[in-house]
PDB file of N, CA and C in Angstrom:
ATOM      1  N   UNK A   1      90.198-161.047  18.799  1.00  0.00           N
ATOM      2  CA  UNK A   1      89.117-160.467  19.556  1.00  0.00           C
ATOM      3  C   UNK A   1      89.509-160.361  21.027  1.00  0.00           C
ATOM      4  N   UNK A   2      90.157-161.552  21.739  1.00  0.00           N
ATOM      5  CA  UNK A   2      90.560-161.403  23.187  1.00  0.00           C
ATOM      6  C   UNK A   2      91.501-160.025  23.230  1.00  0.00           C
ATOM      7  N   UNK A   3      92.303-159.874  22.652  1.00  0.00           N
ATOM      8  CA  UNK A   3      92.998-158.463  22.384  1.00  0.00           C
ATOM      9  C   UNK A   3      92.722-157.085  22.181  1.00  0.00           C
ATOM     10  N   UNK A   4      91.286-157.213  22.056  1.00  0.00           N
ATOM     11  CA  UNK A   4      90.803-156.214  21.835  1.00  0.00           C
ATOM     12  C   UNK A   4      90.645-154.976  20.525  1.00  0.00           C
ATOM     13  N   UNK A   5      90.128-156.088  19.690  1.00  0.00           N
ATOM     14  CA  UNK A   5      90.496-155.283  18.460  1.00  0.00           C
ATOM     15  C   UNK A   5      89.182-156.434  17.772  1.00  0.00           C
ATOM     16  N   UNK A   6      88.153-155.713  18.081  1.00  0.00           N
ATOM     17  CA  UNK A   6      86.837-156.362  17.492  1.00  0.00           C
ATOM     18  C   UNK A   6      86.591-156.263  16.005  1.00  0.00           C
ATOM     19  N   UNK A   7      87.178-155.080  15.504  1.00  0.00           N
ATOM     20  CA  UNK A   7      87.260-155.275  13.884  1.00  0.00           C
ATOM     21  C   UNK A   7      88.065-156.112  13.188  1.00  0.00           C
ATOM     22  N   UNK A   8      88.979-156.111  13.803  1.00  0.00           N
ATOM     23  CA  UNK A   8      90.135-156.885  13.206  1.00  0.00           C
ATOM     24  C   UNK A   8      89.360-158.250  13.087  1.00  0.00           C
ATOM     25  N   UNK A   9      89.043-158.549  13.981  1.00  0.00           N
ATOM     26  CA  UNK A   9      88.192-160.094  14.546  1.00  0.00           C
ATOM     27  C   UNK A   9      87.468-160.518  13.492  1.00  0.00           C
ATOM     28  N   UNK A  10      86.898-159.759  13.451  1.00  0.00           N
ATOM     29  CA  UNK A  10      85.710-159.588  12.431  1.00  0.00           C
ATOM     30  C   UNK A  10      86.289-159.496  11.183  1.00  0.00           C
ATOM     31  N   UNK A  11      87.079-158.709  10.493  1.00  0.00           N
ATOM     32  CA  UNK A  11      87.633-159.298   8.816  1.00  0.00           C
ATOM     33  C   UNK A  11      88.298-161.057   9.347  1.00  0.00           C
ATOM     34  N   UNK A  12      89.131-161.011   9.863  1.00  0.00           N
ATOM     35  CA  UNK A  12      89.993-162.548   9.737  1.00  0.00           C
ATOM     36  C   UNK A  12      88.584-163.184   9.193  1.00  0.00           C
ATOM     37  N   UNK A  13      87.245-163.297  10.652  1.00  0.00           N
ATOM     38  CA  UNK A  13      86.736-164.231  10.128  1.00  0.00           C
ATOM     39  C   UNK A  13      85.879-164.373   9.715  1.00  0.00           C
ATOM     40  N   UNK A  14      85.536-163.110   8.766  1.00  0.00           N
ATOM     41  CA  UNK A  14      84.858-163.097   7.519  1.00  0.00           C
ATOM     42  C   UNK A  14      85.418-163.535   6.539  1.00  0.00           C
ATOM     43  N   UNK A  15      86.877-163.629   5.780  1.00  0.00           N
ATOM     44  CA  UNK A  15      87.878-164.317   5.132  1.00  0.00           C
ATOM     45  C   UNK A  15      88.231-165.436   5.417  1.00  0.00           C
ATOM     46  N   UNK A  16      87.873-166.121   6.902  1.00  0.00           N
ATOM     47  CA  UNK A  16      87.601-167.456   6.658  1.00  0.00           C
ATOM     48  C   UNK A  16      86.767-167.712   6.792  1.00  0.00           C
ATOM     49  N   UNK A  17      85.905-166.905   6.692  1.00  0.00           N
ATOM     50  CA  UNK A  17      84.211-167.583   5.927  1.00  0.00           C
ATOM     51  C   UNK A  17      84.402-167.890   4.095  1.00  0.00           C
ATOM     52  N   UNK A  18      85.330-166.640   3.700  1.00  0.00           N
ATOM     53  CA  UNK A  18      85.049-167.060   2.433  1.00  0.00           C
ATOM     54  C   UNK A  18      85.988-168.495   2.493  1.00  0.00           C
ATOM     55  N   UNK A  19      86.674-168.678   2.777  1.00  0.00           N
ATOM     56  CA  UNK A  19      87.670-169.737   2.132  1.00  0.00           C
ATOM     57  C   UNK A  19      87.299-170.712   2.865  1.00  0.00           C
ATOM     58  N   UNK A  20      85.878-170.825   3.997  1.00  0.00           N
ATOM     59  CA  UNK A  20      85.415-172.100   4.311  1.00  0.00           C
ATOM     60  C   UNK A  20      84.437-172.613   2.718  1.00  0.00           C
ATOM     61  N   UNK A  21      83.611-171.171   2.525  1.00  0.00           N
ATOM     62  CA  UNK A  21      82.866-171.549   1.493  1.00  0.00           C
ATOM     63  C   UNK A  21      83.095-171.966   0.345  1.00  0.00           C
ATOM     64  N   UNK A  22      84.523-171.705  -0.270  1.00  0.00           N
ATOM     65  CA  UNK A  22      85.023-172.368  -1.382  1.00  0.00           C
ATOM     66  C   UNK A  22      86.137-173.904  -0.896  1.00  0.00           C
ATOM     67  N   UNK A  23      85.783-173.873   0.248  1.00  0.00           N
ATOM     68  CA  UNK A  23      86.681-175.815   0.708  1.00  0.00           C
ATOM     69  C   UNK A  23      85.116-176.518   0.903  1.00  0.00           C
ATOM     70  N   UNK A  24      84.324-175.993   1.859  1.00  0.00           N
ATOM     71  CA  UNK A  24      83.335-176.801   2.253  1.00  0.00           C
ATOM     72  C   UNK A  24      81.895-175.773   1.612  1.00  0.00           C
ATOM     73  N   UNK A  25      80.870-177.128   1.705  1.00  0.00           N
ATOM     74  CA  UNK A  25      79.647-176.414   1.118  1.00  0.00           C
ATOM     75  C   UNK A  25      79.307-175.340   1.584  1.00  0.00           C
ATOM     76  N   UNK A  26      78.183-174.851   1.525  1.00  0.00           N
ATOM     77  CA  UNK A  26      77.815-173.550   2.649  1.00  0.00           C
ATOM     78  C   UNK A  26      76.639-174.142   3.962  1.00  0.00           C
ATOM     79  N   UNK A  27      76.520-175.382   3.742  1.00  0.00           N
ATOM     80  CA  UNK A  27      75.463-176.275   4.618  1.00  0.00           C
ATOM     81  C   UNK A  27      76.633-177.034   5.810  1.00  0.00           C
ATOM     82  N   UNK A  28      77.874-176.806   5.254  1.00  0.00           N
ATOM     83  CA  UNK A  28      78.770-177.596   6.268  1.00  0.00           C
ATOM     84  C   UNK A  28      78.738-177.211   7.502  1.00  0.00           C
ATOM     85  N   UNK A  29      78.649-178.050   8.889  1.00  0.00           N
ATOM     86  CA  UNK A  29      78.610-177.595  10.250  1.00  0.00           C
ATOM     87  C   UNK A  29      79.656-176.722  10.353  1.00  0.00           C
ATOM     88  N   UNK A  30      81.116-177.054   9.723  1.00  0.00           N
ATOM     89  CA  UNK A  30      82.351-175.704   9.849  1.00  0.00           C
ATOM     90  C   UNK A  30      81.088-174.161   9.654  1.00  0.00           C
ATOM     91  N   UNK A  31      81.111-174.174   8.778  1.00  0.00           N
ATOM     92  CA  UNK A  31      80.393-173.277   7.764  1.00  0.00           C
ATOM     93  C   UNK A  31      79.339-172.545   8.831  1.00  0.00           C
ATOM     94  N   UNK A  32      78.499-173.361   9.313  1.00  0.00           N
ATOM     95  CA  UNK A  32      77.172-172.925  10.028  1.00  0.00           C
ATOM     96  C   UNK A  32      78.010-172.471  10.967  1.00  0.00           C
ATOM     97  N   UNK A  33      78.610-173.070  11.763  1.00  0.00           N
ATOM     98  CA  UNK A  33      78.896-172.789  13.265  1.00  0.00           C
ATOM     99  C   UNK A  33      79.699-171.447  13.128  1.00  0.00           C
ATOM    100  N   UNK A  34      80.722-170.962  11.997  1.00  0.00           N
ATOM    101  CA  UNK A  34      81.741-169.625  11.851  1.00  0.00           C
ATOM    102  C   UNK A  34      80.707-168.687  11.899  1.00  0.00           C
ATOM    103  N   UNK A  35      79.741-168.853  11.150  1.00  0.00           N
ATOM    104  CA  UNK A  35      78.495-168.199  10.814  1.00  0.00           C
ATOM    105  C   UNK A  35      77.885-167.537  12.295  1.00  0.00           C
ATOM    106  N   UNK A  36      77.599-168.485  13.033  1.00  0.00           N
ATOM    107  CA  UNK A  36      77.142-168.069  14.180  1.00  0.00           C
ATOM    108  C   UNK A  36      78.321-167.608  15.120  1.00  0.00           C
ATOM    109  N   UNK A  37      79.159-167.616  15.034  1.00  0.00           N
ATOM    110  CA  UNK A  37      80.703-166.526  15.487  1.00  0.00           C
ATOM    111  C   UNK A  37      80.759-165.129  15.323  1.00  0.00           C
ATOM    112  N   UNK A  38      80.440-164.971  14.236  1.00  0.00           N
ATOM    113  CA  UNK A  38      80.091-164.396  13.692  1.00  0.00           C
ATOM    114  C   UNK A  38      79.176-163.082  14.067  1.00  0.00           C
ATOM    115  N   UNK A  39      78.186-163.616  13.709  1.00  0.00           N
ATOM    116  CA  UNK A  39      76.632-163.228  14.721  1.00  0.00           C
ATOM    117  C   UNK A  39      77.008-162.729  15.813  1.00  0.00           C
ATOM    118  N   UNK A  40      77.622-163.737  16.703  1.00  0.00           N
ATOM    119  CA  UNK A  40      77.334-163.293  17.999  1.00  0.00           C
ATOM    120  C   UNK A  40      78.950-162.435  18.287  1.00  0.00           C
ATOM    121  N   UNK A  41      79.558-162.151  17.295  1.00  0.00           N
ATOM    122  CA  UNK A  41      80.678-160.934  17.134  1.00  0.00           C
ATOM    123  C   UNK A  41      80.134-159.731  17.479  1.00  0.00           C
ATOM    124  N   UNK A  42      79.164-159.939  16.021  1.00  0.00           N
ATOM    125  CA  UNK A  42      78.471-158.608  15.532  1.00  0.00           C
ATOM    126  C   UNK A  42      78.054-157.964  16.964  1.00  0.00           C
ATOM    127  N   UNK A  43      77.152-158.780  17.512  1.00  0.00           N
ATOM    128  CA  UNK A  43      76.128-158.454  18.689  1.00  0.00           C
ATOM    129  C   UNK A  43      77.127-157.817  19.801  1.00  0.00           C
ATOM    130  N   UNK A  44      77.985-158.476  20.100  1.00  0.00           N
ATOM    131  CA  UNK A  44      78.593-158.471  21.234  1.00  0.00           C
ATOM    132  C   UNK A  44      79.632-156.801  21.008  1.00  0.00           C
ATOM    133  N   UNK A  45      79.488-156.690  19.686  1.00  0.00           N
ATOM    134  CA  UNK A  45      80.344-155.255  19.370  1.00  0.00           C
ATOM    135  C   UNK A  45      79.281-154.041  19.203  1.00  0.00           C
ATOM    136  N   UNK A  46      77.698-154.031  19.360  1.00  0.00           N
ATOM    137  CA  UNK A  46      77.086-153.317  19.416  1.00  0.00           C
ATOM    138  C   UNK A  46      76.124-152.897  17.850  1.00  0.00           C
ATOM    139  N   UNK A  47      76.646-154.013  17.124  1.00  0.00           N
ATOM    140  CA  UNK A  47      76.306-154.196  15.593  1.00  0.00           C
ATOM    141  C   UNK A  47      75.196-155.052  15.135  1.00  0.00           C
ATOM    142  N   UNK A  48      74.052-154.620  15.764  1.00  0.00           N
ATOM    143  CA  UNK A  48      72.915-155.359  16.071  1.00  0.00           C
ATOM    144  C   UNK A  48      72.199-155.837  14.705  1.00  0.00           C
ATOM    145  N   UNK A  49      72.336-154.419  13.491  1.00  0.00           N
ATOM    146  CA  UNK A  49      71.731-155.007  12.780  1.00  0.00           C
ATOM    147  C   UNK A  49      72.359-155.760  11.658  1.00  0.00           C
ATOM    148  N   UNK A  50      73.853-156.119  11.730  1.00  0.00           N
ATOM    149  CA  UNK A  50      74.521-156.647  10.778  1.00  0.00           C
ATOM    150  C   UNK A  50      74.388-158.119  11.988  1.00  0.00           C
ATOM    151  N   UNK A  51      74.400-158.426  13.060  1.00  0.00           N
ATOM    152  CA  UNK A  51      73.825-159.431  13.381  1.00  0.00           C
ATOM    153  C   UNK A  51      72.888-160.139  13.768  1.00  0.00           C
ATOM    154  N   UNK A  52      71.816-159.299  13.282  1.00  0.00           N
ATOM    155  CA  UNK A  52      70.181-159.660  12.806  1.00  0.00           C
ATOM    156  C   UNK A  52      70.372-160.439  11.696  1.00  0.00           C
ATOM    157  N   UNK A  53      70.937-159.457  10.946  1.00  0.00           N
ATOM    158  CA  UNK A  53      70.913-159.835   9.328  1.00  0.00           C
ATOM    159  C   UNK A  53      71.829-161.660   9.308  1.00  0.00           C
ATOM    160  N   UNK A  54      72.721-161.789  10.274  1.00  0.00           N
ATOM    161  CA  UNK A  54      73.316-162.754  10.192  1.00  0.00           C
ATOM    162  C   UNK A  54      72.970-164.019  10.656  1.00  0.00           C
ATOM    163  N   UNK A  55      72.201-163.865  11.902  1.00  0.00           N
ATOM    164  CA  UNK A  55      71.585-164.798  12.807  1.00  0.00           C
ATOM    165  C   UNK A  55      70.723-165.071  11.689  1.00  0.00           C
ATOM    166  N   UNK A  56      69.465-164.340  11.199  1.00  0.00           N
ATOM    167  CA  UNK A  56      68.210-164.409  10.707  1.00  0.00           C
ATOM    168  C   UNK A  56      68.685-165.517   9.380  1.00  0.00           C
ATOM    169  N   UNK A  57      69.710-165.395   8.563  1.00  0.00           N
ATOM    170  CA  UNK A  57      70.687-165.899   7.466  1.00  0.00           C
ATOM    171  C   UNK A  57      70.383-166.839   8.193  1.00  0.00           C
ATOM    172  N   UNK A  58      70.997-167.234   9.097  1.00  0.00           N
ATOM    173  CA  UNK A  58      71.962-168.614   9.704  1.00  0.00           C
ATOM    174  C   UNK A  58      70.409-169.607  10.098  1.00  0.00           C
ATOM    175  N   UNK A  59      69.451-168.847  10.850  1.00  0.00           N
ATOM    176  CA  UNK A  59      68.290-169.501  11.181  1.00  0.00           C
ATOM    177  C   UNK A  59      67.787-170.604  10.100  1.00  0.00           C
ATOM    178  N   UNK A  60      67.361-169.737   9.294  1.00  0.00           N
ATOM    179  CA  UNK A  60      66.836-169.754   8.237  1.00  0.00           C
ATOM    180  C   UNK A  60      67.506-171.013   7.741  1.00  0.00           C
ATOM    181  N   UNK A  61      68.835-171.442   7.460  1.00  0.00           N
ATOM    182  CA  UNK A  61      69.367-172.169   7.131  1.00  0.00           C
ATOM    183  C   UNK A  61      69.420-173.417   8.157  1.00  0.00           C
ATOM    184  N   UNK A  62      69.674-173.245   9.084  1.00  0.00           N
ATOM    185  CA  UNK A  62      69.950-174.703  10.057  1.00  0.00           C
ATOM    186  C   UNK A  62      68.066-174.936  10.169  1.00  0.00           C
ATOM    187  N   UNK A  63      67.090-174.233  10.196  1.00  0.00           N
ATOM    188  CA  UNK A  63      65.729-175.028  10.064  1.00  0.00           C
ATOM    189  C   UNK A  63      65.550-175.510   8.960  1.00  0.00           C
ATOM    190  N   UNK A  64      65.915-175.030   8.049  1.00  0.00           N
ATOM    191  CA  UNK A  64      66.005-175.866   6.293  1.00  0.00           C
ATOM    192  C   UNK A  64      66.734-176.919   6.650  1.00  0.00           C
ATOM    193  N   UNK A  65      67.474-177.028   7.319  1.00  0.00           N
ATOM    194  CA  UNK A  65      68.715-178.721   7.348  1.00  0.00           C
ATOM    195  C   UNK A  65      68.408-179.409   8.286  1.00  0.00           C
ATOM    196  N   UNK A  66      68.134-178.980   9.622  1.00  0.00           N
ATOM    197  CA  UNK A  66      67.899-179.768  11.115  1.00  0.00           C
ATOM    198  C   UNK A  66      66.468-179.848  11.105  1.00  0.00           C
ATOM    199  N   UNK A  67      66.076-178.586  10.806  1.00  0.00           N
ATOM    200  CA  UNK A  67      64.426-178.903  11.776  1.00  0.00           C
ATOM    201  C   UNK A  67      64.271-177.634  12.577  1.00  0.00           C
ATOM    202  N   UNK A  68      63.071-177.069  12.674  1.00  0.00           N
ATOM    203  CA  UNK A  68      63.053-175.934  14.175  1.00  0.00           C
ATOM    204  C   UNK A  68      63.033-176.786  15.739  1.00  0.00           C
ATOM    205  N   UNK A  69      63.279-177.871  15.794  1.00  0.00           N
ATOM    206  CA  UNK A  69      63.285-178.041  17.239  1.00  0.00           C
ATOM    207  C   UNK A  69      65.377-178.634  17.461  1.00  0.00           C
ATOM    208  N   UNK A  70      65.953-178.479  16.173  1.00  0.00           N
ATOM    209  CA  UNK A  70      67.331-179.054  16.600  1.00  0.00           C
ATOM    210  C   UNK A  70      68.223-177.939  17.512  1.00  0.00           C
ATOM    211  N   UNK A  71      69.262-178.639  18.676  1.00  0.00           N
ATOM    212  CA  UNK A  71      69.432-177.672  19.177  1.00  0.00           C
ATOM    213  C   UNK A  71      70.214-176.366  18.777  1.00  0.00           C
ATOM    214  N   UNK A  72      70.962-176.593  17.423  1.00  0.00           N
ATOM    215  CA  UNK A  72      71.922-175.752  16.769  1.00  0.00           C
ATOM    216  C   UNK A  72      70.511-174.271  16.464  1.00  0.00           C
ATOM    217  N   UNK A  73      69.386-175.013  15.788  1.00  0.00           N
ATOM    218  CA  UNK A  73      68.353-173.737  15.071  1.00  0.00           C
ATOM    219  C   UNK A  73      68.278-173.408  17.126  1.00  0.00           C
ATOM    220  N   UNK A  74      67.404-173.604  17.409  1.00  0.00           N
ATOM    221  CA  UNK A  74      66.947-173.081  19.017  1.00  0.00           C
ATOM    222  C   UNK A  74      68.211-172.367  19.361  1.00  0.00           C
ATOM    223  N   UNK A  75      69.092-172.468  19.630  1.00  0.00           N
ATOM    224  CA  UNK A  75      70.393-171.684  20.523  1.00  0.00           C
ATOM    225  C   UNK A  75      70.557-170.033  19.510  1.00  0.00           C
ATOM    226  N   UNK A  76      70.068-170.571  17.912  1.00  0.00           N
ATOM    227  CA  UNK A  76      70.428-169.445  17.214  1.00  0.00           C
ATOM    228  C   UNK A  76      68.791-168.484  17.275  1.00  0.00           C
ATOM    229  N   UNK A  77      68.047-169.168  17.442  1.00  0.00           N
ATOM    230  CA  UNK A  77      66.540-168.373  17.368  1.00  0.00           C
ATOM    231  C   UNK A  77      66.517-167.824  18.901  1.00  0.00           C
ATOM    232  N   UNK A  78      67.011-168.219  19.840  1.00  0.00           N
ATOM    233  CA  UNK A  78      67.407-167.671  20.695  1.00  0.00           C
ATOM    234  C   UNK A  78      67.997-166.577  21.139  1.00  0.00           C
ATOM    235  N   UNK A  79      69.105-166.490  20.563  1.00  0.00           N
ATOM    236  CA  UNK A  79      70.286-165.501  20.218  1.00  0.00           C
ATOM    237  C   UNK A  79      69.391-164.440  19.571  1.00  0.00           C
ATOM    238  N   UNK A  80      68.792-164.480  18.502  1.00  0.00           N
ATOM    239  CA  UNK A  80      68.147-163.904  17.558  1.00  0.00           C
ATOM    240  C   UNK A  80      66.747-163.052  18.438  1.00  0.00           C
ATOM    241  N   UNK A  81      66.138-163.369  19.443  1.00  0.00           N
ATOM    242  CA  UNK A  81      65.223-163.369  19.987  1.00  0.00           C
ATOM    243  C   UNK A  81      65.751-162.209  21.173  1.00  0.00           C
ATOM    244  N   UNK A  82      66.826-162.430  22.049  1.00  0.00           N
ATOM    245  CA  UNK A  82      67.631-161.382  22.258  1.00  0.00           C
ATOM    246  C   UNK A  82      67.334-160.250  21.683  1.00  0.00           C
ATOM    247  N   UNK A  83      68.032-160.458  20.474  1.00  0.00           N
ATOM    248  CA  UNK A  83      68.481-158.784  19.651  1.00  0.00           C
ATOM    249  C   UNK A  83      67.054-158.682  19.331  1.00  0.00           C
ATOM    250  N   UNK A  84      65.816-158.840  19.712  1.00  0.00           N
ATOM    251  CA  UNK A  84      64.403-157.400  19.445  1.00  0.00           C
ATOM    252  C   UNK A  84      64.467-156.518  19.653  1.00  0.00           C
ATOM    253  N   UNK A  85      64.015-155.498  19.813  1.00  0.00           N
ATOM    254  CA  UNK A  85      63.612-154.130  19.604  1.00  0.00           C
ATOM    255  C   UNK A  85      62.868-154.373  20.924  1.00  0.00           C
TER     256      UNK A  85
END
């Protein structure tokens, strides 16, 4: 990504998303945190709604595990809160 090649960025580490998900659960902090890399890829490349779709994923998940007040969910409902309309 520093190189400038935001797609590229984006397969690597979608492929190590998959091969986090078959080493570690899909609840693993590795796991969550690529996730939100992710996200804020998408966003930052102008791909708002594939990182809606991703944040909203990721939310959804760290308030099922932490809680809505932990700071991992807040930084991502945040992020998420950003990308409105």
């Amino acid at each position: 990504m520093h190189l400038g090649d935001s797609g590229l960025a984006l397969r690597l580490m979608h492929a190590l998303l998959a091969d986090e998900l078959r080493a570690y659960s899909a609840d693993d902090p590795r796991t969550l945190e690529l996730r939100r890399q992710i996200g804020e890829l998408q966003k930052s490349t102008g791909d708002v709604e594939s990182a809606r779709s991703t944040l909203a994923g990721l939310l959804d998940d760290l308030g099922r595990l932490y809680g809505p007040d932990h700071p991992a969910t807040v930084r991502v409902r945040d992020g998420l809160t950003r990308l409105a309309p």
